[in-house]
Protein backbone atom coordinates (compact mmCIF):
# COMPACT_ATOMS: atom_id res chain seq x y z
CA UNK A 1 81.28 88.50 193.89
CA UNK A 2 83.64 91.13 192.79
CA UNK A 3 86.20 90.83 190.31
CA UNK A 4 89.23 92.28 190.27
CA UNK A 5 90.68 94.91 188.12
CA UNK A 6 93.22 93.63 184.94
CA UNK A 7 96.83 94.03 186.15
CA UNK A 8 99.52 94.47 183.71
CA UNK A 9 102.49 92.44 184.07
CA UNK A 10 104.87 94.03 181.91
CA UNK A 11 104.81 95.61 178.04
CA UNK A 12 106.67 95.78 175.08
CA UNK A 13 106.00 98.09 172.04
CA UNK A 14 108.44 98.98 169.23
CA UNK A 15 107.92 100.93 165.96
CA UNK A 16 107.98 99.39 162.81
CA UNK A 17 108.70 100.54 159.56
CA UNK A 18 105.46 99.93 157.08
CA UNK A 19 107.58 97.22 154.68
CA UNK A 20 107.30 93.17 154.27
CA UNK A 21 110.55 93.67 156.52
CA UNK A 22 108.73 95.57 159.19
CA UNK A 23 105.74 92.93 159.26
CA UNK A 24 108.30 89.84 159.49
CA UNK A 25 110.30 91.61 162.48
CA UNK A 26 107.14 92.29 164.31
CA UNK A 27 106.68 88.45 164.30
CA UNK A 28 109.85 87.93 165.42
CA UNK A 29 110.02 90.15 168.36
CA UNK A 30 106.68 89.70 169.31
CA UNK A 31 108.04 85.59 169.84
CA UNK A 32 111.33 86.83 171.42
CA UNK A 33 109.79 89.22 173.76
CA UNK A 34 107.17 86.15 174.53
CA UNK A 35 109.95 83.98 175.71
CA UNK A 36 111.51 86.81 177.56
CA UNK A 37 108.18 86.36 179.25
CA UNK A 38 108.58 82.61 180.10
CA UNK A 39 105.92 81.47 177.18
CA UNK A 40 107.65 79.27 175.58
CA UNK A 41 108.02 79.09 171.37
CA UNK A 42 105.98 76.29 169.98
CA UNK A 43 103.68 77.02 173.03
CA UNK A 44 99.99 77.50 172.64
CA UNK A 45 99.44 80.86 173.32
CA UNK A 46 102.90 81.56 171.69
CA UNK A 47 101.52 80.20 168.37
CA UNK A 48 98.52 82.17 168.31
CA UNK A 49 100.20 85.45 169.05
CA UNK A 50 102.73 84.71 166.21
CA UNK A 51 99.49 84.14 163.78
CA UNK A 52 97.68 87.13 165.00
CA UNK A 53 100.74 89.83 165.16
CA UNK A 54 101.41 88.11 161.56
CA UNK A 55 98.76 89.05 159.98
CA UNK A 56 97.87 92.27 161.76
CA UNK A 57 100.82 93.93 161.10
CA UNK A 58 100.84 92.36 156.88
CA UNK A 59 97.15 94.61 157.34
CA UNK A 60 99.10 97.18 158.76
CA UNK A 61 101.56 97.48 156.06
CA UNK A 62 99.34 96.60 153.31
CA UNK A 63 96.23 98.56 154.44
CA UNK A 64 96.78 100.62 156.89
CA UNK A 65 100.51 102.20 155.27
CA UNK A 66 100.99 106.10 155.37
CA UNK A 67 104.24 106.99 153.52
CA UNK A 68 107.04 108.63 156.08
CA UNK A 69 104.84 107.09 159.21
CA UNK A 70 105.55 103.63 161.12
CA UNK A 71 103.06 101.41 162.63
CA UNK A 72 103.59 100.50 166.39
CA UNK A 73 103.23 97.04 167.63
CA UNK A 74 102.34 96.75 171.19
CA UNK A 75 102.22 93.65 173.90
CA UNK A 76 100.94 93.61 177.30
CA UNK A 77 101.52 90.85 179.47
CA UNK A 78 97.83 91.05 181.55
CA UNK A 79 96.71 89.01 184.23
CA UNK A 80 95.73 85.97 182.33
CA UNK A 81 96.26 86.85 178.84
CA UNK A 82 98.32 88.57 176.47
CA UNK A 83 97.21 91.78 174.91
CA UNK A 84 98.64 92.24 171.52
CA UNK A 85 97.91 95.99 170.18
CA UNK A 86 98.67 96.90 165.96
CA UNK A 87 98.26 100.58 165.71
CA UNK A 88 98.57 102.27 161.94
CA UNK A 89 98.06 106.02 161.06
CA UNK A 90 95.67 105.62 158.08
CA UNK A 91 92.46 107.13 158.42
CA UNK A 92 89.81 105.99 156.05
CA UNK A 93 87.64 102.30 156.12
CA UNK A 94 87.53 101.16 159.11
CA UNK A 95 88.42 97.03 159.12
CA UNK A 96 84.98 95.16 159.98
CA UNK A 97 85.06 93.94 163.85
CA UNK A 98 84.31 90.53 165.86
CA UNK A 99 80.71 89.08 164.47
CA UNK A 100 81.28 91.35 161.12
CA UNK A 101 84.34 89.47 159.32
CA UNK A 102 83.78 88.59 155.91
CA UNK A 103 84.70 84.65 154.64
CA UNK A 104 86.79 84.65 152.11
CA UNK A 105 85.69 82.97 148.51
CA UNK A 106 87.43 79.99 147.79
CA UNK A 107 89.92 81.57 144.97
CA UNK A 108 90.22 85.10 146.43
CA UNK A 109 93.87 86.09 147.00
CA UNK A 110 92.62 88.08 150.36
CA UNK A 111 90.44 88.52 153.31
CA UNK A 112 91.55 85.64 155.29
CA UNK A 113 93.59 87.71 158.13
CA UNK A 114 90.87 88.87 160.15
CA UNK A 115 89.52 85.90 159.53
CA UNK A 116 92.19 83.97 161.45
CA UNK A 117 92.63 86.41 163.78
CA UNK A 118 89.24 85.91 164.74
CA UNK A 119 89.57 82.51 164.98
CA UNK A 120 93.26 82.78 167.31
CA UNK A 121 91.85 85.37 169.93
CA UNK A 122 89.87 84.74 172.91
CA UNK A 123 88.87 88.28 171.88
CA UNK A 124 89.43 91.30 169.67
CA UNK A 125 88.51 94.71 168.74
CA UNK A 126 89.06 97.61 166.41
CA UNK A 127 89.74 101.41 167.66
CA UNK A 128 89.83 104.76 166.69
CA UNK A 129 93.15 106.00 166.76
CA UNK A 130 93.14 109.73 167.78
CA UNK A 131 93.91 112.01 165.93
CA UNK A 132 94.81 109.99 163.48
CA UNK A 133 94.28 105.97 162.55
CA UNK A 134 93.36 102.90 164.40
CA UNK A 135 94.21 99.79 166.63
CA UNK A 136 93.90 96.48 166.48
CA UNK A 137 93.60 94.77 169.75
CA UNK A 138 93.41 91.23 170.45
CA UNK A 139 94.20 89.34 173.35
CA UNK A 140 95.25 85.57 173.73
CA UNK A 141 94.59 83.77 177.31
CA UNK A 142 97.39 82.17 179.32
CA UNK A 143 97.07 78.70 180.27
CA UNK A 144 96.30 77.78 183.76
CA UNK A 145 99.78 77.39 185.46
CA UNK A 146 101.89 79.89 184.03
CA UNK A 147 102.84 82.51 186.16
CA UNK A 148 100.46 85.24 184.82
CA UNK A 149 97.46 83.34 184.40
CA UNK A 150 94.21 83.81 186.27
């Protein structure tokens, strides 16, 4: 059996600034565009993406924030899932990958966004950026019967 190469649907990406503002508006376009899309808010997949771009781009602005450079959110409508792309300029530790998160202590204030982005994706990875930075890529299946699904 041979299986057949991902299509993608359509994509959205928009620059943000690296603020509280620009992580909130990421969340809220990333839901907008979504719907645009025909996935419905309150939907599964819809709910997931809005936790993962959440906390990817708070990372983004919190770790990954170069003064006078945005961070770029990216979505990909794919056959059968969305692809949901976080790209900073920051150079420097690398976050740790699928298999490699850390949990969180009880009473630490951080280290729980990887951790639930781990836990929202069907899968997930961390790039090198060139020449500068890195991506976060996750990617959230579509349920059987939308329109884009497998």
């Amino acid at each position: 059996m041979t299986t057949q190469p991902t299509v993608t649907v359509h994509t959205f990406s928009q620059r943000l600034s690296p603020t509280p503002r620009g992580a909130r508006l990421a969340r809220h376009l990333a839901l907008n565009q979504l719907h645009a899309w025909g996935i419905p808010h309150g939907s599964d997949a819809s709910d997931a993406v809005a936790v993962i771009v959440a906390e990817l781009a708070a990372n983004a602005v919190t770790h990954g924030r170069v003064p006078g450079r945005d961070f770029e959110l990216r979505l990909s409508l794919v056959t059968g899932s969305i692809r949901i792309e976080v790209t900073d300029t920051r150079t420097g530790p690398r976050p740790p990958g699928p298999g490699a998160v850390r949990q969180p202590e009880t009473l630490d204030d951080f280290g729980r966004g990887l951790v639930l982005v781990e836990a929202m994706a069907d899968r997930w990875e961390v790039l090198d950026r060139e020449p500068l930075g890195k991506t976060v890529r996750a990617e959230v299946d579509v349920r059987a019967g939308h329109p884009f699904s497998k």
